[in-house]
N, C-alpha and C. Protein backbone atom coordinates (compact mmCIF):
# COMPACT_ATOMS: atom_id res chain seq x y z
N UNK A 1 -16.69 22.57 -65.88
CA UNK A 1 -16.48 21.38 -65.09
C UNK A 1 -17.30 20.23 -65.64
N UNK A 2 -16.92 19.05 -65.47
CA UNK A 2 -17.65 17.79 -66.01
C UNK A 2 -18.43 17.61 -65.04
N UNK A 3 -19.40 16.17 -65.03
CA UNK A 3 -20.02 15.85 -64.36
C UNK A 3 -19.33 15.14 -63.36
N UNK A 4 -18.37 14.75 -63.57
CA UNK A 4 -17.50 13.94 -62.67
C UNK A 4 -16.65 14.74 -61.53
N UNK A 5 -16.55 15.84 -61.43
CA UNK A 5 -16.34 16.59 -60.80
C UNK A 5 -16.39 16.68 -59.09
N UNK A 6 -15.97 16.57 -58.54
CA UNK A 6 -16.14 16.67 -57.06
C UNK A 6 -16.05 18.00 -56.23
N UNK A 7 -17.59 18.44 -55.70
CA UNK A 7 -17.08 19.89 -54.76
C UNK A 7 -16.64 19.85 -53.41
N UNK A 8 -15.89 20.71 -53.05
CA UNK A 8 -15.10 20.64 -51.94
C UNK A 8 -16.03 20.72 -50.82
N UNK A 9 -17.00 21.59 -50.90
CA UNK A 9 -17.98 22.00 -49.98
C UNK A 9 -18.73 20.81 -49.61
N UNK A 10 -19.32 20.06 -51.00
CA UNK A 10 -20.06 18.59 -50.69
C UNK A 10 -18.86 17.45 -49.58
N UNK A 11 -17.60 17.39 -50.27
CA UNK A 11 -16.79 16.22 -49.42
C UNK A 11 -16.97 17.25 -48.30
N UNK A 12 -16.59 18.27 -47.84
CA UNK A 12 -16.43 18.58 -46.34
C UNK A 12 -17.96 18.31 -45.36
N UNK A 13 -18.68 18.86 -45.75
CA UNK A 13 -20.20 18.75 -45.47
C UNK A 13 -20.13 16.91 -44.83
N UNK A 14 -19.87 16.27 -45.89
CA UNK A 14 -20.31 15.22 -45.82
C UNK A 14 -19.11 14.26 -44.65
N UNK A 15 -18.06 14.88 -44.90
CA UNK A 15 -17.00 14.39 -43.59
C UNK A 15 -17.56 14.57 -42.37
N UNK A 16 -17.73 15.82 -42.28
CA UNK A 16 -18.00 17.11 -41.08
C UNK A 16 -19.31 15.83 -39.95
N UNK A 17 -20.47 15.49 -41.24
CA UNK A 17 -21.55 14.68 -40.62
C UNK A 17 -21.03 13.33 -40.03
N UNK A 18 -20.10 12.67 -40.80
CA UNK A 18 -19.56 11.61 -40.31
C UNK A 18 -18.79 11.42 -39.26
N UNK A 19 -18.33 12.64 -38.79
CA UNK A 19 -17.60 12.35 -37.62
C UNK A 19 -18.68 12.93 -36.36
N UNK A 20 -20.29 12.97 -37.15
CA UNK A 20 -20.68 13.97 -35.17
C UNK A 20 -21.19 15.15 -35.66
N UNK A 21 -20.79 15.95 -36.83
CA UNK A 21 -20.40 17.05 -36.67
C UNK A 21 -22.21 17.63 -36.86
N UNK A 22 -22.55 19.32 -36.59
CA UNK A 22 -23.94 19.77 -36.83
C UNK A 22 -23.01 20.91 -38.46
N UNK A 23 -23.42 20.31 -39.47
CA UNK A 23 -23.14 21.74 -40.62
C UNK A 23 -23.75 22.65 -40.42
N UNK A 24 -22.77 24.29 -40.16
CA UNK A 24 -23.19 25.13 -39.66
C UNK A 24 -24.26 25.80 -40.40
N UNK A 25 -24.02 26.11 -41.33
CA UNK A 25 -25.37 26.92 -42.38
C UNK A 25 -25.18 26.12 -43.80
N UNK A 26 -26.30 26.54 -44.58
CA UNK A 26 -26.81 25.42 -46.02
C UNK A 26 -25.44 26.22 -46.73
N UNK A 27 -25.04 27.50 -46.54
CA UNK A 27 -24.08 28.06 -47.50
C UNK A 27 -22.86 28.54 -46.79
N UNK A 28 -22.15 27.79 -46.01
CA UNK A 28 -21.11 27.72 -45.48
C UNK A 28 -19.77 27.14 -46.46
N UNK A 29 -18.81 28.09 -46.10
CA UNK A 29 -17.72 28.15 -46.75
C UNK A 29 -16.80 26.66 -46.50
N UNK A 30 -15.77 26.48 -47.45
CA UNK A 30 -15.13 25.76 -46.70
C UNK A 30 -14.31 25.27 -45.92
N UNK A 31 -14.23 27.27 -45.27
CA UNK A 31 -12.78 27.14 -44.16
C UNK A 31 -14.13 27.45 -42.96
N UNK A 32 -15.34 27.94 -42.82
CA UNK A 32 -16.25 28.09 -42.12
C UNK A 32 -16.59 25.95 -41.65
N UNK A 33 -16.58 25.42 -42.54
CA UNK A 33 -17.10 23.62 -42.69
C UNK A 33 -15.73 23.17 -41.88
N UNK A 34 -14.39 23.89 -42.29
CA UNK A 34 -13.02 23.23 -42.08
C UNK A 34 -13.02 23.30 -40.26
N UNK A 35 -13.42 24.90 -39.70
CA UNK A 35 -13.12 25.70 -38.69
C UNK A 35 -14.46 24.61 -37.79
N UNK A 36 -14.65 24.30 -38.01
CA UNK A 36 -16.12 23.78 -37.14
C UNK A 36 -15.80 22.05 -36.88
N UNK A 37 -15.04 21.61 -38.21
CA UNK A 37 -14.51 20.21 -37.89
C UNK A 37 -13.88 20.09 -36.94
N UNK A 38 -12.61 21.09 -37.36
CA UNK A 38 -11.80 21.24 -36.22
C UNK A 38 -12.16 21.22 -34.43
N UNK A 39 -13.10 22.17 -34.28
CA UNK A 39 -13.72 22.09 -32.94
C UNK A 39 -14.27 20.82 -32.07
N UNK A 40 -14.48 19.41 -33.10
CA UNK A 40 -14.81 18.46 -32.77
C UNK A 40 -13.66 17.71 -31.41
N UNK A 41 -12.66 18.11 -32.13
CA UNK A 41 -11.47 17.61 -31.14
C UNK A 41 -12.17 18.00 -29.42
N UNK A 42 -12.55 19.09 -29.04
CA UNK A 42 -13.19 19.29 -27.88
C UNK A 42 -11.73 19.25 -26.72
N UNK A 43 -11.50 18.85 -25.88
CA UNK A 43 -11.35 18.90 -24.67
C UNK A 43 -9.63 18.01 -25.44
N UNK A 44 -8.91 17.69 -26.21
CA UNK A 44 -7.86 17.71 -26.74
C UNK A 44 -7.32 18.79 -27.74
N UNK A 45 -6.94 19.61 -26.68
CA UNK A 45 -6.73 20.89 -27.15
C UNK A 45 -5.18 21.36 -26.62
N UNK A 46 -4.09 20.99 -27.62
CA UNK A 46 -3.10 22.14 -26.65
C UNK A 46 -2.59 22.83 -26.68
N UNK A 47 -2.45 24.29 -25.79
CA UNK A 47 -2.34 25.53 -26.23
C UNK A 47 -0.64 25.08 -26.72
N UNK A 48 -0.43 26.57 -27.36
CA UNK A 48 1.09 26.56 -27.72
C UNK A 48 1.85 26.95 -26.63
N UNK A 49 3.07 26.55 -26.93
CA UNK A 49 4.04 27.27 -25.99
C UNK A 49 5.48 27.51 -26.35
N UNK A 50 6.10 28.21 -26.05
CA UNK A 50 7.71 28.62 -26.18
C UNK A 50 8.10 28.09 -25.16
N UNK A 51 9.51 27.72 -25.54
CA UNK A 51 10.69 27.56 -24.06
C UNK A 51 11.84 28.28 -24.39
N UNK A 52 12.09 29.13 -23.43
CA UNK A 52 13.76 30.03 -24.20
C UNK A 52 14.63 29.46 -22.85
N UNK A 53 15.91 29.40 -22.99
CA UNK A 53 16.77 29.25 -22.19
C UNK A 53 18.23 29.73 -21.98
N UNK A 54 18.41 30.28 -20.93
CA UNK A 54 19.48 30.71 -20.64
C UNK A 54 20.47 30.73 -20.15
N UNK A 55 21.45 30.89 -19.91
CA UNK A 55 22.67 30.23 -18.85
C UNK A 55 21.85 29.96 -16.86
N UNK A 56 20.99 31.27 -16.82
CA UNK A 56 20.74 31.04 -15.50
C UNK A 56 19.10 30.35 -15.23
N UNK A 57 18.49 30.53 -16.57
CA UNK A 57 17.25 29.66 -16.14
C UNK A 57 16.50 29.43 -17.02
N UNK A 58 15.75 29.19 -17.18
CA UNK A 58 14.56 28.32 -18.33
C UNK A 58 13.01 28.56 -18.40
N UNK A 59 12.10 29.38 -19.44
CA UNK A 59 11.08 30.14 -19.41
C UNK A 59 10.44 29.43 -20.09
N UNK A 60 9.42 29.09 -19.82
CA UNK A 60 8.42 28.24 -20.52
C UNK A 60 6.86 29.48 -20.40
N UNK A 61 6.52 29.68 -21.79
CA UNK A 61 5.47 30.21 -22.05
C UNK A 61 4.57 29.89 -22.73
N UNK A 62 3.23 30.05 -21.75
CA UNK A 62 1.74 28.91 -22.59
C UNK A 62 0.45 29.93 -22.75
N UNK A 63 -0.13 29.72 -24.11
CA UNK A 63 -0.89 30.88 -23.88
C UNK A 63 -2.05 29.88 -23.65
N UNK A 64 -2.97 30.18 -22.46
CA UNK A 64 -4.04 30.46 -21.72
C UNK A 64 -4.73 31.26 -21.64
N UNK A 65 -5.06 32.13 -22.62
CA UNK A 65 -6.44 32.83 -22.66
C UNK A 65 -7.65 32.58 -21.88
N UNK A 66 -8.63 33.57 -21.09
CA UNK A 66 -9.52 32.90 -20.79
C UNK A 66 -9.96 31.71 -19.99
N UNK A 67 -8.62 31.22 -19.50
CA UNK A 67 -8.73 30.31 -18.56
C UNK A 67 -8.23 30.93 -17.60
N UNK A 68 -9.24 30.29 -15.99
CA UNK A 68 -8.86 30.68 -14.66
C UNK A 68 -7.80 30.67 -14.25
N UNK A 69 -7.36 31.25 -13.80
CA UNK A 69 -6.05 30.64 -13.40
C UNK A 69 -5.80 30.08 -11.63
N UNK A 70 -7.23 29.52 -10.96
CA UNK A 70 -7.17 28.29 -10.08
C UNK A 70 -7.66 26.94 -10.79
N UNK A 71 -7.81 26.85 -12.06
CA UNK A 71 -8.29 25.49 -12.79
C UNK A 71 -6.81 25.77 -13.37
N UNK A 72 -5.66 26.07 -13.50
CA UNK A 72 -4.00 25.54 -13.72
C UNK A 72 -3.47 24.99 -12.99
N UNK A 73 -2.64 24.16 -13.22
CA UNK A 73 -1.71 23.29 -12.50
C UNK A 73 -0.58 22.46 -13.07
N UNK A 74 0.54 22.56 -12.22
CA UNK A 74 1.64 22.63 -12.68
C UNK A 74 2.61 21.08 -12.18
N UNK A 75 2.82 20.45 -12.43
CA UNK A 75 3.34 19.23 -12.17
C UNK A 75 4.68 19.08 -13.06
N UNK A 76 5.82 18.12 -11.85
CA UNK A 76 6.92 18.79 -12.63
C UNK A 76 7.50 16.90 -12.26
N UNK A 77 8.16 16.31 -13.01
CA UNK A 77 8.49 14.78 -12.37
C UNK A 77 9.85 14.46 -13.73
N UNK A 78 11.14 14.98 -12.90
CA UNK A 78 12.38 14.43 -13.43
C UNK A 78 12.11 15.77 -14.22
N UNK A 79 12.35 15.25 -15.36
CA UNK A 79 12.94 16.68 -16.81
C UNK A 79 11.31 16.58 -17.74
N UNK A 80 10.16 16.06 -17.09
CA UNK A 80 9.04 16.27 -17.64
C UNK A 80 8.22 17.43 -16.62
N UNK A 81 7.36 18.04 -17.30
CA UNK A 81 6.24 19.25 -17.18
C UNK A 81 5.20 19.30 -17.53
N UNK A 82 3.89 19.02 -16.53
CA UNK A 82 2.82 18.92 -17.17
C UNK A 82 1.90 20.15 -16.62
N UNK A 83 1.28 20.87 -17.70
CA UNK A 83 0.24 22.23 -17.18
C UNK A 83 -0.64 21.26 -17.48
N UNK A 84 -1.89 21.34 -16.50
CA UNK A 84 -2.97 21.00 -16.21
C UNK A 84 -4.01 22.47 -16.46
N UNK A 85 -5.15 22.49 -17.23
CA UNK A 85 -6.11 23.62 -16.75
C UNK A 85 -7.42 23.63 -17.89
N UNK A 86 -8.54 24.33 -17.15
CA UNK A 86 -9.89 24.35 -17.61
C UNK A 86 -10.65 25.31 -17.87
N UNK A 87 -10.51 25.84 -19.59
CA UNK A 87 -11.62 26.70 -19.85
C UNK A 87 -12.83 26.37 -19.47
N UNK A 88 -13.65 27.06 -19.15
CA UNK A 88 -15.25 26.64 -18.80
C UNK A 88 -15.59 27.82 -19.67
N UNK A 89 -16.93 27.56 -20.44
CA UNK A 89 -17.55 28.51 -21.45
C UNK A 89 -18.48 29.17 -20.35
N UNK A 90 -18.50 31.18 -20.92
CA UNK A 90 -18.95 31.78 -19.80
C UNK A 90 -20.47 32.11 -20.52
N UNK A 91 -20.97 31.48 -21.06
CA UNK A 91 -22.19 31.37 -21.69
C UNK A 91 -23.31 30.34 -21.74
N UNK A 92 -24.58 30.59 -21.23
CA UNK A 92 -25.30 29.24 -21.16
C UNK A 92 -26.01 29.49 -22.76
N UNK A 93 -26.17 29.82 -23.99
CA UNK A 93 -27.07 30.20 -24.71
C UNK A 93 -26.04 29.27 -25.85
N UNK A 94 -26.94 28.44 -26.83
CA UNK A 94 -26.14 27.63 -28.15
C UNK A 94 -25.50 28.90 -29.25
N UNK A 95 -24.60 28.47 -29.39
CA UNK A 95 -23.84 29.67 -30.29
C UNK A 95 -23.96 28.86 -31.85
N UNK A 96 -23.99 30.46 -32.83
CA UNK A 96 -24.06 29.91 -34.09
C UNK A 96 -23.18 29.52 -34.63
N UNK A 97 -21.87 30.15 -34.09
CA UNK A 97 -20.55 29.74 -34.69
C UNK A 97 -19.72 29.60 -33.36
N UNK A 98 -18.96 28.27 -33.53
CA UNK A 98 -18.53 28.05 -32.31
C UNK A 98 -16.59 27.77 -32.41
N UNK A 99 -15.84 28.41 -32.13
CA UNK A 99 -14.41 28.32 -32.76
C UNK A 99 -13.54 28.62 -31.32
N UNK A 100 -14.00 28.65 -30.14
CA UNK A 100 -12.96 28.35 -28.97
C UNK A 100 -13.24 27.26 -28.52
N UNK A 101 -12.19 26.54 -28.17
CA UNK A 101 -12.67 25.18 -27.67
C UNK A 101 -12.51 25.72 -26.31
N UNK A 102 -13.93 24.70 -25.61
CA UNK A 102 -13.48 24.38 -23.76
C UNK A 102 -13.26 22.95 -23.89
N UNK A 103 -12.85 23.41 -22.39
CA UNK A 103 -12.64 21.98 -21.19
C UNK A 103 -11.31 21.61 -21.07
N UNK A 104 -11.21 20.43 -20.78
CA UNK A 104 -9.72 20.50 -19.94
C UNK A 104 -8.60 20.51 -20.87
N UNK A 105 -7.45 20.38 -20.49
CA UNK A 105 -6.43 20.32 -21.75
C UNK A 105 -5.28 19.76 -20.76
N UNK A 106 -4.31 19.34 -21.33
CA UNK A 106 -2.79 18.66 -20.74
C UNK A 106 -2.00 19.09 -21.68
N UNK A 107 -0.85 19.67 -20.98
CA UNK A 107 0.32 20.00 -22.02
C UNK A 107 1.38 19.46 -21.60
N UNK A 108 2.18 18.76 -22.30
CA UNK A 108 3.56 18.07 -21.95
C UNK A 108 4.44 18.52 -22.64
N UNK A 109 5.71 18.91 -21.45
CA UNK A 109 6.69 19.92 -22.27
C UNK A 109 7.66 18.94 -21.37
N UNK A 110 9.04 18.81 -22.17
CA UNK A 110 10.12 17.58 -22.14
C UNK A 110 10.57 19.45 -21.57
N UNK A 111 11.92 19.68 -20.88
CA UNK A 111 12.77 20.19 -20.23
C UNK A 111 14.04 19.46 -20.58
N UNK A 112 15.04 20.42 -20.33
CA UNK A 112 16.36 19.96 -20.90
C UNK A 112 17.21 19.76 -19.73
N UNK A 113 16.34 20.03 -18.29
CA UNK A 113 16.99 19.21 -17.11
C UNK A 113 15.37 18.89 -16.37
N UNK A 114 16.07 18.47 -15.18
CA UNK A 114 15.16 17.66 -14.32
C UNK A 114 15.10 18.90 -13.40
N UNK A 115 13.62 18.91 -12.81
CA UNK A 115 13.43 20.18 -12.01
C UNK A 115 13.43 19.43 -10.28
N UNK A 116 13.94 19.72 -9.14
CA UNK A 116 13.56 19.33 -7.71
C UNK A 116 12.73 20.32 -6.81
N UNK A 117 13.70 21.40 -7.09
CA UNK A 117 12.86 22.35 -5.66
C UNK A 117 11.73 23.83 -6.04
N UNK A 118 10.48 23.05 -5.79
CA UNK A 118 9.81 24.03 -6.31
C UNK A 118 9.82 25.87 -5.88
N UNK A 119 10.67 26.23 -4.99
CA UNK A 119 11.39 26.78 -4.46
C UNK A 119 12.33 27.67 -5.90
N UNK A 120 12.80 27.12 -6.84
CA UNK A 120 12.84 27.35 -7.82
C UNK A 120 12.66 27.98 -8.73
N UNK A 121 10.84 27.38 -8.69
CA UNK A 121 9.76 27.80 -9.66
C UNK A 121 9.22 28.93 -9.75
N UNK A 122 9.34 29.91 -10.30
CA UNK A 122 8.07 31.16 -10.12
C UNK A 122 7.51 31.05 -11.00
N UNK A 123 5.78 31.06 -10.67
CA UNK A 123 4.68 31.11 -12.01
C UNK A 123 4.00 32.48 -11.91
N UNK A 124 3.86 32.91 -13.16
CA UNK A 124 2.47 33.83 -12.79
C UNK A 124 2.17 34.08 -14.23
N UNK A 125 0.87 34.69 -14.56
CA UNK A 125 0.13 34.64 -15.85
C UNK A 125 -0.09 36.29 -15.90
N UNK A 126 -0.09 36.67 -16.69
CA UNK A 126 -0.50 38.29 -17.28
C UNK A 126 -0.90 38.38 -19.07
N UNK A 127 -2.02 38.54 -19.55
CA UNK A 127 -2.38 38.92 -20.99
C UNK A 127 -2.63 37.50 -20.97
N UNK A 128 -3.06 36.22 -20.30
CA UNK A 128 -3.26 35.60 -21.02
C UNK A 128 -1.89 34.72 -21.72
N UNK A 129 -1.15 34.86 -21.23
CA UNK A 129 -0.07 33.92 -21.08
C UNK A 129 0.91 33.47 -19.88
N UNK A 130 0.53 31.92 -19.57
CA UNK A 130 1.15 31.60 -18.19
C UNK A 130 2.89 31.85 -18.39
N UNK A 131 3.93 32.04 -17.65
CA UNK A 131 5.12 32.42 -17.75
C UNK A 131 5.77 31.40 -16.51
N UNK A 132 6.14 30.81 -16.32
CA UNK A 132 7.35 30.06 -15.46
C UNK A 132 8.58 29.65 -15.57
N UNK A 133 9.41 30.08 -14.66
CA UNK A 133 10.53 30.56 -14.72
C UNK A 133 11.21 29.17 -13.78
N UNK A 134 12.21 28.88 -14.50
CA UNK A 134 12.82 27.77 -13.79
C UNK A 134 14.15 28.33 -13.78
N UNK A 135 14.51 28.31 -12.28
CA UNK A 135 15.64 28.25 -12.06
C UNK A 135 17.23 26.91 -12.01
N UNK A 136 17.73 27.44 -13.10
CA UNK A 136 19.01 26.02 -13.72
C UNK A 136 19.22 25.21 -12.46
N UNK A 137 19.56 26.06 -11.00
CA UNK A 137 20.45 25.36 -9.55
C UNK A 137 19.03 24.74 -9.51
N UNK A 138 17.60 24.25 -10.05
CA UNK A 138 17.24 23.31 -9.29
C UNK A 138 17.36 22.62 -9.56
N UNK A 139 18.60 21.97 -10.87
CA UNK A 139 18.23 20.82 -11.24
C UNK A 139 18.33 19.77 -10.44
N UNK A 140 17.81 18.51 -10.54
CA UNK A 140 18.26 16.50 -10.18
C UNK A 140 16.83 15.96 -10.30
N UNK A 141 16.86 15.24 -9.91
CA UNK A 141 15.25 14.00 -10.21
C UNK A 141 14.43 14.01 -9.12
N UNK A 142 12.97 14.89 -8.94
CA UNK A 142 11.93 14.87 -8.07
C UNK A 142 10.60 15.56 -9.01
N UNK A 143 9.65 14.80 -8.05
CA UNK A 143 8.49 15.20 -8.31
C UNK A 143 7.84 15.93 -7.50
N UNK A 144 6.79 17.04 -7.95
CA UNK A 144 6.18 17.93 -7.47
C UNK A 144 5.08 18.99 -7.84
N UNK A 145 4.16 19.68 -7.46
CA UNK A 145 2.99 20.27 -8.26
C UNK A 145 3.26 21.97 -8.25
N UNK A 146 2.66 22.49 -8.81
CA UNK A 146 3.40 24.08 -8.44
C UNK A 146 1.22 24.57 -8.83
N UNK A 147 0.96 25.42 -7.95
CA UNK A 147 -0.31 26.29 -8.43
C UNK A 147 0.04 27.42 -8.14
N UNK A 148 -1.23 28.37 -8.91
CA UNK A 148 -0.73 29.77 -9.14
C UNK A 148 -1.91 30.48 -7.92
N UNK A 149 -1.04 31.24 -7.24
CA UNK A 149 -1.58 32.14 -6.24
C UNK A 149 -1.76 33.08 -6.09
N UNK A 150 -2.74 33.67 -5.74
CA UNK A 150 -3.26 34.92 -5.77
C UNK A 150 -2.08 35.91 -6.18
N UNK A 151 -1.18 35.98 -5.45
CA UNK A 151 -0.24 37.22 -6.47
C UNK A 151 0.09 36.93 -8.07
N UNK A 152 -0.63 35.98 -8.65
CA UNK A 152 0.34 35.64 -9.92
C UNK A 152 0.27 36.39 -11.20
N UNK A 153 -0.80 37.47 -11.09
CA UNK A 153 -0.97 38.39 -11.97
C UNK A 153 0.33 39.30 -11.52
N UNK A 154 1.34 39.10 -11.13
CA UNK A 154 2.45 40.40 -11.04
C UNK A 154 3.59 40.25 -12.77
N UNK A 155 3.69 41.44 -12.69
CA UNK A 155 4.43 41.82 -13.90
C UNK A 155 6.01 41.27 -14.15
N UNK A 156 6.11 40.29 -12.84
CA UNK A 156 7.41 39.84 -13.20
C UNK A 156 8.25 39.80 -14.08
């Protein structure tokens, strides 16, 4: 290599500081430098999700790991869907490597109709993935919140 050379480890290091960041160890890799940038995002975090659909209804699946499931919430307005919810870290002690993000998150999922009667809706979460089930007959234009209740761990 010449002198002119640029190491990847130096530009990341040196990004990583510019945005905030603490470099985790003097000999950190640079998917270890990459994985730690990343975490900066903090509290804009949104999980993934599937939507499958079928002649009789419409499944939207979000994985939620680790989050409560009374910090979820479900808001539904015309053919938009918003999950609301809050990891809280179950640890008071500074970690050396830190790669789950907490705190709140918003997920906006467009629907291919408009939801009305929450009546409709069945939610419930199992493994760590929320599951809600929309039924097609609710479609037309209303707004409304849906939370998950104590039965929502069922195997539906």
């Amino acid at each position: 290599m010449s002198n002119n050379s640029v190491n990847i480890e130096d530009l990341l290091t040196n990004a990583f500081r510019a945005f905030g960041g603490n470099v985790p160890e003097e000999h950190s890799t640079p998917r270890d430098i990459m994985n730690s940038f990343i975490n900066l995002t903090g509290n804009n975090t949104h999980p993934p999700c599937d939507l499958v659909e079928s002649e009789e209804e419409i499944i939207v699946y979000v994985d939620v790991p680790g989050i409560d499931k009374n910090t979820i919430s479900i808001d539904f307005n015309n053919n938009k869907m918003i999950v609301n919810a809050n990891r809280q870290q179950s640890y008071d002690i500074t970690s050396t490597r830190s790669e789950i993000i907490y705190g709140s998150f918003e997920k906006r999922i467009t629907l291919p109709m408009s939801v009305t009667s929450r009546n409709n809706v069945r939610v419930n979460i199992k493994n760590g993935v929320l599951k809600i089930r929309i039924d097609k007959t609710a479609e037309g234009e209303h707004s409304f919140n849906v939370r998950l209740d104590s039965n929502s761990n069922s195997n539906e």
